[in-house]
N, C-alpha and C. Protein backbone atom coordinates (compact mmCIF):
# COMPACT_ATOMS: atom_id res chain seq x y z
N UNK A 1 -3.62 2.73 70.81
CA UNK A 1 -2.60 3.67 71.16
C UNK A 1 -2.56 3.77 72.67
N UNK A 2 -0.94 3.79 73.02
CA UNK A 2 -1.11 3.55 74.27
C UNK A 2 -0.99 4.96 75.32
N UNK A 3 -1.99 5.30 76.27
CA UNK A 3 -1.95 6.32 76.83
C UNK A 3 -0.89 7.70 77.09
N UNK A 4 0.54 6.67 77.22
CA UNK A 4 1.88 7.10 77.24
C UNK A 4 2.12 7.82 76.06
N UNK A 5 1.74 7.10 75.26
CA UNK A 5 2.48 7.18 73.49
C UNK A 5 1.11 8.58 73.09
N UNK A 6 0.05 8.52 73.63
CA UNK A 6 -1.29 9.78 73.37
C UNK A 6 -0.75 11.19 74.00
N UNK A 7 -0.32 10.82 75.24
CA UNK A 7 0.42 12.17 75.97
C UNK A 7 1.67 12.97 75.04
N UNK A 8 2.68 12.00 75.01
CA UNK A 8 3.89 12.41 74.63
C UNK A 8 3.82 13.09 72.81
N UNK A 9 2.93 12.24 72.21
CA UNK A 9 2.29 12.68 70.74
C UNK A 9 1.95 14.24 71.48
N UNK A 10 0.89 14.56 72.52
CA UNK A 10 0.60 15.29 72.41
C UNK A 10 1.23 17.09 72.65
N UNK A 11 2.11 16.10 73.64
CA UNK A 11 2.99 17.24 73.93
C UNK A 11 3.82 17.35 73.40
N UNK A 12 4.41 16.88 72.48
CA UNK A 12 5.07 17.27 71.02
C UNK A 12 4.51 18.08 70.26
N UNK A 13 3.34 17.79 70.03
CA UNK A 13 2.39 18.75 68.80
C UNK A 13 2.24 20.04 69.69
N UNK A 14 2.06 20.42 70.80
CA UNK A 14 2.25 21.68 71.53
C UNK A 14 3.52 22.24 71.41
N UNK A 15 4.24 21.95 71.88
CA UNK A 15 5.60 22.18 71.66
C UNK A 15 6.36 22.74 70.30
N UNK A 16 5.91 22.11 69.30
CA UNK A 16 5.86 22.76 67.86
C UNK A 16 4.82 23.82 67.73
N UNK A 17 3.83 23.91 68.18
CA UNK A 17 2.96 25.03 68.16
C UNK A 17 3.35 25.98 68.60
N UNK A 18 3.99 26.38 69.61
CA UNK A 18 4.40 27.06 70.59
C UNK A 18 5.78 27.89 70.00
N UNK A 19 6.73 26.73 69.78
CA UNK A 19 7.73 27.32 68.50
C UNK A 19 7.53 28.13 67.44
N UNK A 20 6.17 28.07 66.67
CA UNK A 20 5.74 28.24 65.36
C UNK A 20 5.31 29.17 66.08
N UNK A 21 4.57 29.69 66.82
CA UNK A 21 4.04 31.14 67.58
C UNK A 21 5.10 31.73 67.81
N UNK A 22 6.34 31.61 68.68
CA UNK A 22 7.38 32.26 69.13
C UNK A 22 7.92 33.07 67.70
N UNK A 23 8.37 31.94 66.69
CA UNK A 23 8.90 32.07 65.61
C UNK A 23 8.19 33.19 65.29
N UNK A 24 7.04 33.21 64.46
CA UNK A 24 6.05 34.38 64.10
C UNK A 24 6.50 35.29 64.56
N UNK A 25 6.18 35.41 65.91
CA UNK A 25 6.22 36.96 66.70
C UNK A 25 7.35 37.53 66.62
N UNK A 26 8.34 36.67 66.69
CA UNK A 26 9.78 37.41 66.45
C UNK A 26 10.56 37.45 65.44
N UNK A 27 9.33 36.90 64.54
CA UNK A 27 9.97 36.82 63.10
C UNK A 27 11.21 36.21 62.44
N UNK A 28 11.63 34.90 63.59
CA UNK A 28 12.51 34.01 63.31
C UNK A 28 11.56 32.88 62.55
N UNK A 29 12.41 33.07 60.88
CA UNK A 29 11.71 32.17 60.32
C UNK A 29 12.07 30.43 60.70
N UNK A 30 13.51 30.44 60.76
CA UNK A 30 13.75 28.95 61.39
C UNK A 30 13.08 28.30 62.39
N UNK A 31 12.74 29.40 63.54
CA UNK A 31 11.84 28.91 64.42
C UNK A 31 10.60 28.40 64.25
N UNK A 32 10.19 28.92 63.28
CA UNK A 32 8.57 28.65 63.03
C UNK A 32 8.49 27.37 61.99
N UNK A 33 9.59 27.59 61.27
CA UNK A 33 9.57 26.06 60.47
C UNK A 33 10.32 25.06 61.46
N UNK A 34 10.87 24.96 62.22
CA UNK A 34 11.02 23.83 63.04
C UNK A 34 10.10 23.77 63.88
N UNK A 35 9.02 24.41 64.02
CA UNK A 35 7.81 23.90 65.15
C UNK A 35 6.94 23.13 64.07
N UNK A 36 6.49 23.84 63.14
CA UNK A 36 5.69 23.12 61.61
C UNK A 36 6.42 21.73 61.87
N UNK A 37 7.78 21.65 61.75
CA UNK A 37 8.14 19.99 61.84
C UNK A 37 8.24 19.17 62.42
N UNK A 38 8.05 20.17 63.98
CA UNK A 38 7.29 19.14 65.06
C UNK A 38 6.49 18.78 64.90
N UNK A 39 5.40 19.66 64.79
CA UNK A 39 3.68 19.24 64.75
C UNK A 39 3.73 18.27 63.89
N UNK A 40 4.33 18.18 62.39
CA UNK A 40 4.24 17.06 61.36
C UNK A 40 4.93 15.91 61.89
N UNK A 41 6.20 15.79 62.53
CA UNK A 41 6.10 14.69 63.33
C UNK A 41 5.11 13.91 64.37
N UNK A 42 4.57 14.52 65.06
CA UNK A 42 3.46 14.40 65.92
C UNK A 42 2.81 13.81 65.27
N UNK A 43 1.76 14.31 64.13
CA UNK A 43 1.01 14.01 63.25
C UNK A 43 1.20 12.73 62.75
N UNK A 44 2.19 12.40 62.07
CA UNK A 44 3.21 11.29 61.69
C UNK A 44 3.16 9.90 62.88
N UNK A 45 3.25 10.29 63.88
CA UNK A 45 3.51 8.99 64.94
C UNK A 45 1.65 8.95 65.33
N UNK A 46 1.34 9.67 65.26
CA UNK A 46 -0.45 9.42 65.88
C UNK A 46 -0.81 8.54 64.73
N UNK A 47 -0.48 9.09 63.53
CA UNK A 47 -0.87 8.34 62.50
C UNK A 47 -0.62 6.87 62.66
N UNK A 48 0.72 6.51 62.88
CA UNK A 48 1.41 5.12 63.03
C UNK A 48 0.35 4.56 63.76
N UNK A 49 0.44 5.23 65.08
CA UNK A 49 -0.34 4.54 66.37
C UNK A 49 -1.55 3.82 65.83
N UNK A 50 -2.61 4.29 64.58
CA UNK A 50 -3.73 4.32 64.93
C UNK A 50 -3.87 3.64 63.87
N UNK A 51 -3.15 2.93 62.80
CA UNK A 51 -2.74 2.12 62.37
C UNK A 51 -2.69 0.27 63.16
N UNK A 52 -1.63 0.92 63.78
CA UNK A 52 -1.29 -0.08 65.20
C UNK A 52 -3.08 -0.39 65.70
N UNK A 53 -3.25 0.48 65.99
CA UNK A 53 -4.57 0.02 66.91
C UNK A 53 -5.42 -0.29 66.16
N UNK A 54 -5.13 -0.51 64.54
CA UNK A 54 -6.73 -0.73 63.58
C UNK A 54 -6.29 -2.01 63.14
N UNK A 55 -4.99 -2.72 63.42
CA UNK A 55 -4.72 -4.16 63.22
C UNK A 55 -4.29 -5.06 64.55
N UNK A 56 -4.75 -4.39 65.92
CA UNK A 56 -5.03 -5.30 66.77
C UNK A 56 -6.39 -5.59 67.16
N UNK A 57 -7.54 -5.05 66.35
CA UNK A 57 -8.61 -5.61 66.44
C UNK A 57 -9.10 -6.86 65.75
């Protein structure tokens, strides 16, 4: 996984976190389920990556 692709994963999965907190507190439920579907995207592409990196060895 390439350093670029580790950052941007990561700051995606924050970014949904952050949503999903906002959401909570203000009790916008849309908000909080579209951060949940960030983070699961996130989740989703790290996964790919590490995949990727377990068949270039």
């Amino acid at each position: 996984m390439g350093l670029d692709d580790k950052l941007s994963n990561t700051g995606e999965d924050l970014k949904g976190k952050a949503k999903e907190t906002a959401g909570k507190a203000s009790g916008d439920e849309a908000q909080e389920a579209e951060g949940k579907t960030d983070q699961s995207k996130s989740d989703l592409k790290q996964a790919g990556e590490k995949v990727k990196d377990a068949f270039k060895k």
